[in-house]
Protein backbone atom coordinates (compact mmCIF):
# COMPACT_ATOMS: atom_id res chain seq x y z
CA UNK A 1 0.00 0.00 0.00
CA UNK A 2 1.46 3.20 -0.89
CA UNK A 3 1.68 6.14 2.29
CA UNK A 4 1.88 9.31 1.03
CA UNK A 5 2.98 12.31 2.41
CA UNK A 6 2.62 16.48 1.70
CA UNK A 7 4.73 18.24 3.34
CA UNK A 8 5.59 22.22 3.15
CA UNK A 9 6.93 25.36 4.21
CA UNK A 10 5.30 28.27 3.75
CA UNK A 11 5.46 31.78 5.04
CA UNK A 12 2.75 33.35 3.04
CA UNK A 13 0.22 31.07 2.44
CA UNK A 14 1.53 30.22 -1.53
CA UNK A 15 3.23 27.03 -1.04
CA UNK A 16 0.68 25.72 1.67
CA UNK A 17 -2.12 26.38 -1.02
CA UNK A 18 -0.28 24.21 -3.39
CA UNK A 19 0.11 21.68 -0.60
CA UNK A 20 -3.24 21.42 -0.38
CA UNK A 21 -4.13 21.21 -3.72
CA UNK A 22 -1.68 18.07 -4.24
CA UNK A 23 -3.05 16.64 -1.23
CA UNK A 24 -6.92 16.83 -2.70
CA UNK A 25 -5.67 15.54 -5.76
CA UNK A 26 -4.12 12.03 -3.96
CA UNK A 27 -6.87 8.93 -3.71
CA UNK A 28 -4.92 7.12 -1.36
CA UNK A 29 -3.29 6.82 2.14
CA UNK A 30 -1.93 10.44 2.83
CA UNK A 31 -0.86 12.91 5.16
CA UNK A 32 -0.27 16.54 5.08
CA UNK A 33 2.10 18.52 7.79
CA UNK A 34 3.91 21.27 7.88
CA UNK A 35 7.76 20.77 7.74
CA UNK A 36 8.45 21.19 11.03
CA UNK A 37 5.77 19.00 12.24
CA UNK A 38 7.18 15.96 10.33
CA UNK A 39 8.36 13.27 12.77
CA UNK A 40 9.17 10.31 10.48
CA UNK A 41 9.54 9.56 6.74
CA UNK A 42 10.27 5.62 6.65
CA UNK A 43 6.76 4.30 6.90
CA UNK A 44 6.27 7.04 3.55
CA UNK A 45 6.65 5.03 0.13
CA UNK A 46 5.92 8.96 -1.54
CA UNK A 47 7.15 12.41 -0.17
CA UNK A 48 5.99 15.95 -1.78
CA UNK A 49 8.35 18.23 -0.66
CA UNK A 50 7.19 22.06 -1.08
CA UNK A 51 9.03 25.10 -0.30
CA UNK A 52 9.10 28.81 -1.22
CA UNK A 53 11.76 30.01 -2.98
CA UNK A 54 14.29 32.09 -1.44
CA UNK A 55 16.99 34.34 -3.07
CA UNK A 56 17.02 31.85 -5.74
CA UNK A 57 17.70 29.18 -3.38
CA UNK A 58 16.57 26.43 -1.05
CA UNK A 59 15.40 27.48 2.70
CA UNK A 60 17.47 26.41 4.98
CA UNK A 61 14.62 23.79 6.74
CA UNK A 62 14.05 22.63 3.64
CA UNK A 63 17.50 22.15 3.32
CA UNK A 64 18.42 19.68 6.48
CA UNK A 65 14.80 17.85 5.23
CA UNK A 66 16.27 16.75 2.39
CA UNK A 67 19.74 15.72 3.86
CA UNK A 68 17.90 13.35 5.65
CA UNK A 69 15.80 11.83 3.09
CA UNK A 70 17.10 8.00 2.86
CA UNK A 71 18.58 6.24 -0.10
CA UNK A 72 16.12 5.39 -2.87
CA UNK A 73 13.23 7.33 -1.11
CA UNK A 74 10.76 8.04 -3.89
CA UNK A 75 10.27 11.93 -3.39
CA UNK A 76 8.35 14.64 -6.11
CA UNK A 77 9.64 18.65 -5.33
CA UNK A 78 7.36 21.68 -5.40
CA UNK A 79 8.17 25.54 -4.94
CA UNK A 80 6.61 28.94 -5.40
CA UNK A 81 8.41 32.18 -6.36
CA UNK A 82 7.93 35.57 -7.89
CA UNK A 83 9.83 34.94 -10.99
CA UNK A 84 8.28 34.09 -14.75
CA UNK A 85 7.59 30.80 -15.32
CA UNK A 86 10.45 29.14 -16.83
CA UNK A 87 12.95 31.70 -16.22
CA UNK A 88 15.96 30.57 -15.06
CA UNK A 89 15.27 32.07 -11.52
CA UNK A 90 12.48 30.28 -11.10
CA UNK A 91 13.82 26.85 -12.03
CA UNK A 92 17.26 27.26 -10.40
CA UNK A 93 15.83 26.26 -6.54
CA UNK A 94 14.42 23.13 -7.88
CA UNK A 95 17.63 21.88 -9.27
CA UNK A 96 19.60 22.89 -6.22
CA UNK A 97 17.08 21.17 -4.21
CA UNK A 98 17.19 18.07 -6.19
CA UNK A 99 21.29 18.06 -5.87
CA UNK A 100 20.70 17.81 -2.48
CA UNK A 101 18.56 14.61 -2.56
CA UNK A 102 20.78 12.97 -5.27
CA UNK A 103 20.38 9.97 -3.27
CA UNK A 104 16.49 9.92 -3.30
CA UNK A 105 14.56 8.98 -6.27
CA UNK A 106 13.11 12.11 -7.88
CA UNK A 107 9.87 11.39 -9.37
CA UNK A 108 9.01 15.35 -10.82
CA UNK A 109 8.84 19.08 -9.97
CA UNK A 110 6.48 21.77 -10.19
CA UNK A 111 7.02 25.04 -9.59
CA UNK A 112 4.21 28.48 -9.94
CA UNK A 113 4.49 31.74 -9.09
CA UNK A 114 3.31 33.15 -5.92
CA UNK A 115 2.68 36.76 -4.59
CA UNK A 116 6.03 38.60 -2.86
CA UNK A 117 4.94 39.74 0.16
CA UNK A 118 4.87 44.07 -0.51
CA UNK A 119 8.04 44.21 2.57
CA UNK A 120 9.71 42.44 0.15
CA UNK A 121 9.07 43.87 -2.95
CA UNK A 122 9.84 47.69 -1.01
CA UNK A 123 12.83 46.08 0.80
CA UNK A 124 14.68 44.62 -1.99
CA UNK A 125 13.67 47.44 -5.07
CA UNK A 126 16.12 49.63 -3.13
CA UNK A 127 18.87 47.76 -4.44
CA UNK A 128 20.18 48.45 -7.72
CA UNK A 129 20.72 44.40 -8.42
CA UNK A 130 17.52 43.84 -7.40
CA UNK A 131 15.17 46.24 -9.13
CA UNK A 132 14.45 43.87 -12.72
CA UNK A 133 13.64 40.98 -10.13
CA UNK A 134 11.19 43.43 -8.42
CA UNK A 135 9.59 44.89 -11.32
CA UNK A 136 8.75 41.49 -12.30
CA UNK A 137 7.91 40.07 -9.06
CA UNK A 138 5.21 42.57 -8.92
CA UNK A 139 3.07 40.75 -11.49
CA UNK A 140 3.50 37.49 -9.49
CA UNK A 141 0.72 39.19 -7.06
CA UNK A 142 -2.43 37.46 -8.11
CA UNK A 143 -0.89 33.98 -8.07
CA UNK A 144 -1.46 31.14 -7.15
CA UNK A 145 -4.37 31.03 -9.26
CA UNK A 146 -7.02 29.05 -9.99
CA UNK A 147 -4.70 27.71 -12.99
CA UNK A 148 -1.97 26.80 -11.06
CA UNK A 149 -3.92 24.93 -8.73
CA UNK A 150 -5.78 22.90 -11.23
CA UNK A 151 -1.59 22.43 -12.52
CA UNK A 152 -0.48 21.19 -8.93
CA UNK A 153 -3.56 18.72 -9.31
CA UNK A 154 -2.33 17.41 -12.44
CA UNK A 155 0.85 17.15 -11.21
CA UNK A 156 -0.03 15.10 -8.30
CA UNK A 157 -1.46 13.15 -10.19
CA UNK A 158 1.37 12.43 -13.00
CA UNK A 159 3.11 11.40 -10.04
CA UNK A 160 1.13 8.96 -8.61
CA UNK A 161 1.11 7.72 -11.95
CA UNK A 162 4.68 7.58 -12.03
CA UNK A 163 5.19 6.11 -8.47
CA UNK A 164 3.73 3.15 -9.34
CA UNK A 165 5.12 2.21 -12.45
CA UNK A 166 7.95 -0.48 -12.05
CA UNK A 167 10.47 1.01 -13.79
CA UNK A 168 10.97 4.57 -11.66
């Protein structure tokens, strides 16, 4: 029987939206927990891994989660930013991330944008290295939408798909 588990950080609601969407999505035995409220991973035969991204990069929680993900562990990764879909920016976390968990079976990723928190946005347009990554950030405000949900579904479910398929 496959165990299934969602688990995410999120700061500002985008990547525990797309949590929750991949966790509707599943049609078998699942869980759903915050990152820090995960306890054990061995009885999981599937582990979605969300995280926001930050500076182009992996959070640091998200970081030591993966380190600890055992050998073979069949494992799908999921982020939110502000960037433009398929930019470079946006995909750079995800491969990071999945560096990390070389040892882990990596079934997919997904990745949508999500709104900047405004602090942000003010914080880092100041800076003159910044301000392109800003003025496009701004148009990530409205996301996720109703699209990327219905996305996260499909990708939950391309995954299950994939999970059980002999060859992965």
């Amino acid at each position: 029987m496959t165990k299934i588990l969602v688990t995410y950080l999120s700061q500002t609601g985008n990547t525990k939206k797309i949590a929750e969407a991949i966790f509707e999505s599943l049609e078998r035995d699942k869980t759903i927990e915050p990152i820090d409220e995960v306890q054990e991973i061995e009885d999981y035969s599937l582990i979605f891994i969300g995280f926001p991204v930050h500076s182009h990069s992996v959070p640091f929680k998200i970081e030591s989660f993966l380190r600890k993900i055992p050998q073979g562990k069949k494992i799908a990764l999921f982020s939110t930013h502000g960037s433009l879909p398929g930019s470079r920016l946006a995909r750079e976390a995800l491969e990071h991330a999945a560096v990390i968990v070389s040892k882990a079976k990596v079934l997919g990723t997904f990745s949508c944008r999500g709104k900047v928190s405004m602090a942000a946005l003010e914080f880092l347009s100041k800076s003159p290295e910044h301000k392109a990554w800003t003025e496009m950030a701004a148009s990530s405000q409205t996301h996720p939408d109703e699209g990327d949900i219905e996305d996260a579904k499909s990708f939950a479910k391309w995954i299950m798909t994939l999970s059980t398929q002999d060859q992965v």
